[in-house]
N, C-alpha and C. Protein backbone atom coordinates (compact mmCIF):
# COMPACT_ATOMS: atom_id res chain seq x y z
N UNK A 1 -128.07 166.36 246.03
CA UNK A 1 -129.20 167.26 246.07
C UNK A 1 -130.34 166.67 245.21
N UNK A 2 -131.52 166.87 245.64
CA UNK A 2 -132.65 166.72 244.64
C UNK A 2 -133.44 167.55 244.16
N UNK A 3 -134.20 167.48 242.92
CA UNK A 3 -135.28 168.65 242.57
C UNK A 3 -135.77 169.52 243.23
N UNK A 4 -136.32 168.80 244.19
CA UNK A 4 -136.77 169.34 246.13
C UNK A 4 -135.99 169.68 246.86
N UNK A 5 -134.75 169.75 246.99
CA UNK A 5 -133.99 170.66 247.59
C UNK A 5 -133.08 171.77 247.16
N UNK A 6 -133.17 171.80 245.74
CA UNK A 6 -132.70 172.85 244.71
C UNK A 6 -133.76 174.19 245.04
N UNK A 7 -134.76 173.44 244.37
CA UNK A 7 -135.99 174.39 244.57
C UNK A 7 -136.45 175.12 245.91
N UNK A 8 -136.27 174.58 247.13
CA UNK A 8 -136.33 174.92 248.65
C UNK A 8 -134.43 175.95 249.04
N UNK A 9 -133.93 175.74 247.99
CA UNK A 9 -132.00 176.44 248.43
C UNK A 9 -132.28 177.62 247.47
N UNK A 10 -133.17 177.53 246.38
CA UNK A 10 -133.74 178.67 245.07
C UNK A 10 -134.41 179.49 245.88
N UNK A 11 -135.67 179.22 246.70
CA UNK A 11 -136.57 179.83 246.91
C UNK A 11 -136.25 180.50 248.88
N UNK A 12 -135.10 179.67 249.18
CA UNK A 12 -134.52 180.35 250.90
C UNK A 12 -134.38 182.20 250.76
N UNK A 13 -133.07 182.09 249.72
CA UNK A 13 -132.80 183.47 249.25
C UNK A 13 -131.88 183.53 250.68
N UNK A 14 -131.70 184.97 251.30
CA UNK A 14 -131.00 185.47 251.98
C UNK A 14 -131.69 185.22 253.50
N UNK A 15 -133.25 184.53 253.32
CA UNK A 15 -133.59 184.26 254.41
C UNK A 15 -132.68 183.26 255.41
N UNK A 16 -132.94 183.45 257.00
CA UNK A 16 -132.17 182.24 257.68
C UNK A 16 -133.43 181.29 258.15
N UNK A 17 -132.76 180.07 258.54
CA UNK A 17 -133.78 178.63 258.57
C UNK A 17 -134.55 179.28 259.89
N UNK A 18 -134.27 179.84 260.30
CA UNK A 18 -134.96 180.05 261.74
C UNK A 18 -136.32 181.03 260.98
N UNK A 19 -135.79 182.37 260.21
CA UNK A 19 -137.11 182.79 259.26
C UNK A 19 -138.35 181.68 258.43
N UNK A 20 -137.58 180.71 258.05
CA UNK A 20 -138.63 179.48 257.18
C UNK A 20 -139.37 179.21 258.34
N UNK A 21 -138.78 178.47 258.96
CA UNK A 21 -139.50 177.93 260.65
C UNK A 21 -140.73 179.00 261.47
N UNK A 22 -139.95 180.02 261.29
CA UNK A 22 -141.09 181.29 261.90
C UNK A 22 -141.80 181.28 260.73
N UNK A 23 -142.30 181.19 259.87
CA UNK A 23 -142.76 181.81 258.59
C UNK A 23 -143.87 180.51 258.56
N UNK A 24 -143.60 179.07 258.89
CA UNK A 24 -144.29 178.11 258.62
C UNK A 24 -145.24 178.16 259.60
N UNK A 25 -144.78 178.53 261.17
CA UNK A 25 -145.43 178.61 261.83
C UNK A 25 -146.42 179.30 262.53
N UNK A 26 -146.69 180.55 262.03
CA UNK A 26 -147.10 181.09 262.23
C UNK A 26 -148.55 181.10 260.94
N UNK A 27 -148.55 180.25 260.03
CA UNK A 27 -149.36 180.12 259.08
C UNK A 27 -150.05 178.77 259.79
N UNK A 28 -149.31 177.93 260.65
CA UNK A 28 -149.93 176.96 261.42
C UNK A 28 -149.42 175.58 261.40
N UNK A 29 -148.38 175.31 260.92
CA UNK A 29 -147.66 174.34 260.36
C UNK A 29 -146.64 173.86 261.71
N UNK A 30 -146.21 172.95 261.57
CA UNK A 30 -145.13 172.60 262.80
C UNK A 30 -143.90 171.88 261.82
N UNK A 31 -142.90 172.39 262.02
CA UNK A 31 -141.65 171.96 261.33
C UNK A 31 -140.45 172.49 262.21
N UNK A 32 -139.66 171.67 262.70
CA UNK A 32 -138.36 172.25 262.66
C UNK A 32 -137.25 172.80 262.05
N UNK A 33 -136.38 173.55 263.33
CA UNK A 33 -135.15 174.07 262.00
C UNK A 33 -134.20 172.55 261.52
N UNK A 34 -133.57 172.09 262.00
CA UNK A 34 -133.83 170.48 261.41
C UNK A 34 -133.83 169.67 260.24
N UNK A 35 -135.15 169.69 260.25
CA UNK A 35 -135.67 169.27 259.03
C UNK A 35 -135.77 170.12 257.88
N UNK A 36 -136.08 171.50 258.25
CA UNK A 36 -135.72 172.11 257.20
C UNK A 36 -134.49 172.22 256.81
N UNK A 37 -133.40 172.08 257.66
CA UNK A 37 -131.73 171.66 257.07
C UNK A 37 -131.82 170.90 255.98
N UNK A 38 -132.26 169.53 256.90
CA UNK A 38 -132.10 168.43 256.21
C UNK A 38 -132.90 168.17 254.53
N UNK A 39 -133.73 169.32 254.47
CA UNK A 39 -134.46 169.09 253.40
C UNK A 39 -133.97 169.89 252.19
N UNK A 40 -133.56 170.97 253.15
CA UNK A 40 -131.90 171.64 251.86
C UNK A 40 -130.80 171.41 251.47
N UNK A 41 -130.37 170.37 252.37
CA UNK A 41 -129.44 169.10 252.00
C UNK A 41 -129.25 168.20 251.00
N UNK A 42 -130.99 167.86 250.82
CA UNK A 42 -131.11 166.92 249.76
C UNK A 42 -130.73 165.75 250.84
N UNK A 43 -130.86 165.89 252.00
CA UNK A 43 -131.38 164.68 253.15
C UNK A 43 -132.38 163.97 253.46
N UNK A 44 -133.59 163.95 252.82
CA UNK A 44 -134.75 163.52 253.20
C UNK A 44 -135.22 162.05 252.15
N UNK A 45 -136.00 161.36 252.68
CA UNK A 45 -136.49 160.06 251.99
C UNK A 45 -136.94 160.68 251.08
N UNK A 46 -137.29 159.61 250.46
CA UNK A 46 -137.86 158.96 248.85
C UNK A 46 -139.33 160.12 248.96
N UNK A 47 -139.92 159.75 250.12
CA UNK A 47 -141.50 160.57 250.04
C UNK A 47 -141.95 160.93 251.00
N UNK A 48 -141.63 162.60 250.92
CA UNK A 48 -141.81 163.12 252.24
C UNK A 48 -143.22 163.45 252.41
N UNK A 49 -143.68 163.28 253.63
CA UNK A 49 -144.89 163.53 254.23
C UNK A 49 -145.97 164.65 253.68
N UNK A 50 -147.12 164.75 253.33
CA UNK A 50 -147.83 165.64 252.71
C UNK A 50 -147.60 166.96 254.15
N UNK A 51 -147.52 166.59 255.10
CA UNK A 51 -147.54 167.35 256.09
C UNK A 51 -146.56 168.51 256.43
N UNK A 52 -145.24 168.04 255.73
CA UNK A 52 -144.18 168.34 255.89
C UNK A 52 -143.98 168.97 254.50
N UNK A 53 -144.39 168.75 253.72
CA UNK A 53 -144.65 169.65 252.50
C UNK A 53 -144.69 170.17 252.40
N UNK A 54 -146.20 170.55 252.91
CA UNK A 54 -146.91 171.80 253.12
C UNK A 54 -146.44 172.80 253.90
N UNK A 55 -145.91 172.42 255.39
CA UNK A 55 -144.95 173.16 256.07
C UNK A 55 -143.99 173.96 255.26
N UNK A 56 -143.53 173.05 254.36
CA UNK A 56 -142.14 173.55 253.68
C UNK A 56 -142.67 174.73 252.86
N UNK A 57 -143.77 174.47 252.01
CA UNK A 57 -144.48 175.38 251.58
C UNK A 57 -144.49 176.51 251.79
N UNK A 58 -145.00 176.93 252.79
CA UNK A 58 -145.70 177.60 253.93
C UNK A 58 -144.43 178.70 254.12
N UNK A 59 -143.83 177.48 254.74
CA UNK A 59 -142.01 178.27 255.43
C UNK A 59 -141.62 179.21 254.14
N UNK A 60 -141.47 178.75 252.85
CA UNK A 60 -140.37 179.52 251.74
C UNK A 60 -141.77 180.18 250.83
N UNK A 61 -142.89 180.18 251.40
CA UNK A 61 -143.82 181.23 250.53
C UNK A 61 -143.77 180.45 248.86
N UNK A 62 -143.90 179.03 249.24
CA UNK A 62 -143.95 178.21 247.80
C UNK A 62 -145.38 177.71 248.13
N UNK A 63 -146.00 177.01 246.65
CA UNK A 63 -147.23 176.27 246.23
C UNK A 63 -146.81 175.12 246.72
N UNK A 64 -147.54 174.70 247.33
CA UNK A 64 -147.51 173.17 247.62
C UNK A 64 -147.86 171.96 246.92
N UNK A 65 -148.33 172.45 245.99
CA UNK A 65 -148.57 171.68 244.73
C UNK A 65 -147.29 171.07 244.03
N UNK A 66 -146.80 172.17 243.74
CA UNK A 66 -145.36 172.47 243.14
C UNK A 66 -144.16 171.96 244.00
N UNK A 67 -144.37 171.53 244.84
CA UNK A 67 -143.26 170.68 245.88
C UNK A 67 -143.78 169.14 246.25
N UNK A 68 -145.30 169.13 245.95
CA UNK A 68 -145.49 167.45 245.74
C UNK A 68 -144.93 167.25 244.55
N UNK A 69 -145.08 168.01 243.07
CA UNK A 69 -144.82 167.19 241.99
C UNK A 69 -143.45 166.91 242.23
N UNK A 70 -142.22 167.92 242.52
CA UNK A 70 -140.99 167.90 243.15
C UNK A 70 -140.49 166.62 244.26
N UNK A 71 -141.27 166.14 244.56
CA UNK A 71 -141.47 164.98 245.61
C UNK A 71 -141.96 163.95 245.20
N UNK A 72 -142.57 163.95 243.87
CA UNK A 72 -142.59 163.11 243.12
C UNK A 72 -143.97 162.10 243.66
N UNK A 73 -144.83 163.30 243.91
CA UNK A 73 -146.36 163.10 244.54
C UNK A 73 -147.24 163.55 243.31
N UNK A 74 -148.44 163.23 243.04
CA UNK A 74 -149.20 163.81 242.29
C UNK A 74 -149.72 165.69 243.33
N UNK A 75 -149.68 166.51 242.42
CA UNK A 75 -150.13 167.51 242.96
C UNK A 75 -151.00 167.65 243.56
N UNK A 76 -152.03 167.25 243.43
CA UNK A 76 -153.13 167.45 244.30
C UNK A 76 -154.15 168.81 244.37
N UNK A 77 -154.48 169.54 244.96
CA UNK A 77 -155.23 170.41 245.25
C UNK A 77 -154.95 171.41 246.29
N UNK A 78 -155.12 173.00 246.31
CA UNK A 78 -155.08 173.05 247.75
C UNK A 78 -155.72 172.89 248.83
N UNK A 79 -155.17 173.06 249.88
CA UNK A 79 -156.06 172.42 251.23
C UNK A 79 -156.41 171.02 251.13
N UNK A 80 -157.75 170.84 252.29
CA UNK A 80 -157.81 169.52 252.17
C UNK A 80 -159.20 169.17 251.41
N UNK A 81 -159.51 167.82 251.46
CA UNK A 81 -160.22 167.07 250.47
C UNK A 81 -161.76 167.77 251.22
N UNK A 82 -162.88 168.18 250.89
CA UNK A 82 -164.16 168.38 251.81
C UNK A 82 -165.48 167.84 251.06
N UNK A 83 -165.49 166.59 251.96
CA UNK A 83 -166.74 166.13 250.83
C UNK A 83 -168.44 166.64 251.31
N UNK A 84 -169.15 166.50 250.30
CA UNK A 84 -170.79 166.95 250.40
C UNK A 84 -170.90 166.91 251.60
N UNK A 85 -172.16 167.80 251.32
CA UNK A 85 -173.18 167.54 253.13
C UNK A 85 -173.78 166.30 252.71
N UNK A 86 -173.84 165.36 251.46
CA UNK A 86 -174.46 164.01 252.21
C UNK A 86 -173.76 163.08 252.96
N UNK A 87 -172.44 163.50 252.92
CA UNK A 87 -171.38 162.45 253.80
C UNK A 87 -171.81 162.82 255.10
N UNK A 88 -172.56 163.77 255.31
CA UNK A 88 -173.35 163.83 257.07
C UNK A 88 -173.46 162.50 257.31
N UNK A 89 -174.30 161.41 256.25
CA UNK A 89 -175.09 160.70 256.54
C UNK A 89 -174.65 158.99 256.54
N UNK A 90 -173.13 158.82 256.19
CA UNK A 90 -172.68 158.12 256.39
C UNK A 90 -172.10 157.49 257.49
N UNK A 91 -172.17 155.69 257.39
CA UNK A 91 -172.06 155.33 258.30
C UNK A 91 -170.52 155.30 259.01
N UNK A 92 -169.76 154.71 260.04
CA UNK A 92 -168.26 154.63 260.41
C UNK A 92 -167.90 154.09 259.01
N UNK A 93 -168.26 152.69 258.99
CA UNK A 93 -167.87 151.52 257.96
C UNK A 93 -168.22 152.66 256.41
N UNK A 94 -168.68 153.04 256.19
CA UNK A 94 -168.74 153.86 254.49
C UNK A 94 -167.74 154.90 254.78
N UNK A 95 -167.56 155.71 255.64
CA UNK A 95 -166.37 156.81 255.68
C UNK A 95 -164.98 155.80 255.70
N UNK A 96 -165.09 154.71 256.51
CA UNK A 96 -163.47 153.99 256.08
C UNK A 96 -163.60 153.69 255.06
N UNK A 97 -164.52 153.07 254.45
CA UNK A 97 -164.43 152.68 252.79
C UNK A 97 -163.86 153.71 251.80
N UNK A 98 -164.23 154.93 251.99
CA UNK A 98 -164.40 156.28 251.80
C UNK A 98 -162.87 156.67 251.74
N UNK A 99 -162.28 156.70 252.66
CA UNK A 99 -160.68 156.60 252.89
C UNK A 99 -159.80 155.69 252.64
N UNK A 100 -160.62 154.50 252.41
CA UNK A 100 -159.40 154.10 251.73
C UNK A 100 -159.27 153.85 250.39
N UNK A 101 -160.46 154.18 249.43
CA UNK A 101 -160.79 154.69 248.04
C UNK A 101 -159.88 155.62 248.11
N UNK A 102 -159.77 156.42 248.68
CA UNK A 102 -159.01 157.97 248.49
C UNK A 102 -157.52 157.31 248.52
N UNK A 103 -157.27 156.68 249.35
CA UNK A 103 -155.56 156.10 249.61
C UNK A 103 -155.50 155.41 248.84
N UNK A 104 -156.22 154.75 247.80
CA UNK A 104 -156.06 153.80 246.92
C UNK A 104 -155.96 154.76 245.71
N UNK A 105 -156.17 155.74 245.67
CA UNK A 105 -156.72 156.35 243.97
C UNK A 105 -154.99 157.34 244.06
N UNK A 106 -154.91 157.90 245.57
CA UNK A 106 -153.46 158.33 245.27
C UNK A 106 -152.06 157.80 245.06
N UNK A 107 -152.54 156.60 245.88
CA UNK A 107 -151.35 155.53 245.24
C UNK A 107 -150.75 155.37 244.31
N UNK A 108 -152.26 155.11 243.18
CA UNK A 108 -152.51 154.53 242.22
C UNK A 108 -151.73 156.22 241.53
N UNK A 109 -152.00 157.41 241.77
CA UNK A 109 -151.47 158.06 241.08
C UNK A 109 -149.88 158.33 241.40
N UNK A 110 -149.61 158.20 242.25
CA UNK A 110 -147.86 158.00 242.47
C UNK A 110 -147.60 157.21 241.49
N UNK A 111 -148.04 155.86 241.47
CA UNK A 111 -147.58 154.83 241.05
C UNK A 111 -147.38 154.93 239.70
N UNK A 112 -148.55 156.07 238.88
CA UNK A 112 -148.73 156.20 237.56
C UNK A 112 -147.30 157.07 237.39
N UNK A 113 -147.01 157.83 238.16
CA UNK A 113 -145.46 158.57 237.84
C UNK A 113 -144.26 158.15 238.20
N UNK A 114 -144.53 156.65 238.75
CA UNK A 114 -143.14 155.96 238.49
C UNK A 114 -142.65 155.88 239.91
N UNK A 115 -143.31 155.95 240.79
CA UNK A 115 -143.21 156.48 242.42
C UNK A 115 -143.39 155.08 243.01
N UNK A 116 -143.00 154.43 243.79
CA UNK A 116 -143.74 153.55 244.23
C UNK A 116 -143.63 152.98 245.64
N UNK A 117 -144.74 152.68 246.20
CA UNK A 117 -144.60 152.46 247.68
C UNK A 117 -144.75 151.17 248.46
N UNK A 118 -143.88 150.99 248.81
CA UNK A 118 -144.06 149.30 250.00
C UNK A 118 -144.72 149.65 251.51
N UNK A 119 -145.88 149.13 251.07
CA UNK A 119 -146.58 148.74 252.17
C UNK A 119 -147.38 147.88 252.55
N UNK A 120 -147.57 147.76 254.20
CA UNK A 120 -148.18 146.67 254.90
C UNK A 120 -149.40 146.72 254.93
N UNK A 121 -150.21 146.06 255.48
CA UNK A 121 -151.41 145.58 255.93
C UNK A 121 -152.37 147.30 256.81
N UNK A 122 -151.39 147.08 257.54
CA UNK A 122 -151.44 148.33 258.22
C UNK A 122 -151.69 149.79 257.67
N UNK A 123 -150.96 149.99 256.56
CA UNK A 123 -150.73 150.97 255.84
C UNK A 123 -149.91 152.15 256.35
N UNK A 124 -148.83 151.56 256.54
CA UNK A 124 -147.39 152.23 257.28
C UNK A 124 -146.45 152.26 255.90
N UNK A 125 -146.02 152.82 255.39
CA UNK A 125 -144.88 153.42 254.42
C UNK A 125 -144.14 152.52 254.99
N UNK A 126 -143.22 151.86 254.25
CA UNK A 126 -142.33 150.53 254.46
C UNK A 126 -140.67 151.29 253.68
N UNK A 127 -141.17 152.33 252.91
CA UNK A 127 -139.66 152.63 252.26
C UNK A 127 -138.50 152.84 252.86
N UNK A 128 -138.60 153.25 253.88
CA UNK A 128 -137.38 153.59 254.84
C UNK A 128 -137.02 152.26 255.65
N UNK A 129 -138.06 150.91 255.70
CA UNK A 129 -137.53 149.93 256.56
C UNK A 129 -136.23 149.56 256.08
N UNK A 130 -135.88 148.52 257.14
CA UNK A 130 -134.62 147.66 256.56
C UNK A 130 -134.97 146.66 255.70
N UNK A 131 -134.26 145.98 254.54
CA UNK A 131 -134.84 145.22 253.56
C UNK A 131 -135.41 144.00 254.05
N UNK A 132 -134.09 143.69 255.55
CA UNK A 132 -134.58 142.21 255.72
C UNK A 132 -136.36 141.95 256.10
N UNK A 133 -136.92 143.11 257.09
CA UNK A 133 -137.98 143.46 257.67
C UNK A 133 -138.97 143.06 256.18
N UNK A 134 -138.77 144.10 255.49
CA UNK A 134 -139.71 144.04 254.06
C UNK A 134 -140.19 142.81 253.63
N UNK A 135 -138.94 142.11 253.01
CA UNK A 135 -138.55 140.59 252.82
C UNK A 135 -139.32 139.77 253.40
N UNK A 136 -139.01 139.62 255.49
CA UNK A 136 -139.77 138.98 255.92
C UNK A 136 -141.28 138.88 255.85
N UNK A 137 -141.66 140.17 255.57
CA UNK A 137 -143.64 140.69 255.58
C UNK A 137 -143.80 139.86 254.04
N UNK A 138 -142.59 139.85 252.89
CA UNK A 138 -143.31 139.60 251.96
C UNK A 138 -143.60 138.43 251.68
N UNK A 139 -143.06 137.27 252.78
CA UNK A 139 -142.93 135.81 252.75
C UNK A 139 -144.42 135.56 253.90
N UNK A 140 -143.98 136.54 254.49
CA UNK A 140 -145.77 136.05 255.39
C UNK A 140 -146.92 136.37 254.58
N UNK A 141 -146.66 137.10 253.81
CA UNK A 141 -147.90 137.77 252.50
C UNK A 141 -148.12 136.57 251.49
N UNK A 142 -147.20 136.17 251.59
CA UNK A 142 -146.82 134.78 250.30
C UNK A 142 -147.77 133.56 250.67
N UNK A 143 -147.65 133.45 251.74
CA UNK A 143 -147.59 132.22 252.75
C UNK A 143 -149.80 132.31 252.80
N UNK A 144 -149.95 133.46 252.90
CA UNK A 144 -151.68 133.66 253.12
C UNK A 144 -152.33 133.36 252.14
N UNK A 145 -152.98 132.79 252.26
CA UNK A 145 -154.28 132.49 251.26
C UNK A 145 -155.61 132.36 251.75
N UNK A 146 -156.60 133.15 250.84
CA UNK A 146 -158.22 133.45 251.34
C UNK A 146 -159.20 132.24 251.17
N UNK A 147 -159.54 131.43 252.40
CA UNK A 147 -160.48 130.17 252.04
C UNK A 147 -161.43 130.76 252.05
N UNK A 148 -162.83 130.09 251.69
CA UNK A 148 -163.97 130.58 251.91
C UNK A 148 -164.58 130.92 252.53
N UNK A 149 -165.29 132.03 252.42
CA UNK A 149 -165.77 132.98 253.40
C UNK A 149 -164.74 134.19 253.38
N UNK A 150 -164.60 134.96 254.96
CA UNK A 150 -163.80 136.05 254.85
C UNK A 150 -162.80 135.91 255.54
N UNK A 151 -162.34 135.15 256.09
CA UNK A 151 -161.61 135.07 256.74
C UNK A 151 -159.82 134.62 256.18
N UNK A 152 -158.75 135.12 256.29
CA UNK A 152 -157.30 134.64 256.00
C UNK A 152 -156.61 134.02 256.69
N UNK A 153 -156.21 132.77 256.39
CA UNK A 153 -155.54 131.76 257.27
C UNK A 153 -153.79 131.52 256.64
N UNK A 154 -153.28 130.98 257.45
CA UNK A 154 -151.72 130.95 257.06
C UNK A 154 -151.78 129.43 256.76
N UNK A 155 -151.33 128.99 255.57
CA UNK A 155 -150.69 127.93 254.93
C UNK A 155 -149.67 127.35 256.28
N UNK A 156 -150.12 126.34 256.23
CA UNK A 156 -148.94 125.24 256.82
C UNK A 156 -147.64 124.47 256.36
């Protein structure tokens, strides 16, 4: 069992998983009965989905705050992030910049609590791969080096 599934088997009570499930969904969330098993199990990865969180949230009438720190996420805020009306005025290229400042600063706060995440290029969560997979990305990562200009070429 983990912190996160103590706290989700604390907070069920006499309810049944099919009540969490109705309860999440109807607040707007999509979760199965399932996963909510599996998450009272103390079945679930290293770092479950902000999405699925919140669901869980939702489902057992918990803070979602309080189930990232449990998940071993920085808490965060509720809802989602809503920036100024001057971000009207930004371009594609400044809103990706924009996002991935934001994916970089939460990282960076996982990381500050001891959390830590393998990932690609892509920015796909790598924790659940198989090691050899990992391994291999980290020898092609090895292998790159930035010549001048912008462009990344692979070592021969």
């Amino acid at each position: 069992m983990t912190a996160l599934s103590d706290r989700l088997a604390q907070a069920k009570g006499d309810r049944s998983i099919d009540d969490v499930v109705a309860r999440a969904q109807e607040q707007g969330h999509r979760i199965d009965r399932s996963a909510v098993a599996r998450y009272l199990k103390g079945e679930h990865g290293p770092r479950p989905r902000l999405e699925t969180l919140a669901a869980l949230a939702a489902g057992f009438d918990l803070d979602a705050r309080e189930l990232r720190v449990l998940a071993g996420r920085p808490p965060g805020e509720l809802g989602p992030y809503v920036p100024t009306s001057e971000a009207a005025s930004l371009t594609a290229e400044q809103r990706d910049a924009l996002d991935q400042l934001i994916k970089a600063i939460t990282r960076s706060a996982a990381d500050d609590r001891g959390v830590r995440r393998i990932e690609r290029a892509d920015d796909r969560d790598l924790s659940a791969e198989p090691p050899r997979l990992i391994e291999a990305e980290r020898r092609v990562a090895s292998r790159r080096q930035v010549k001048s200009g912008d462009e990344d070429v692979d070592e021969e």
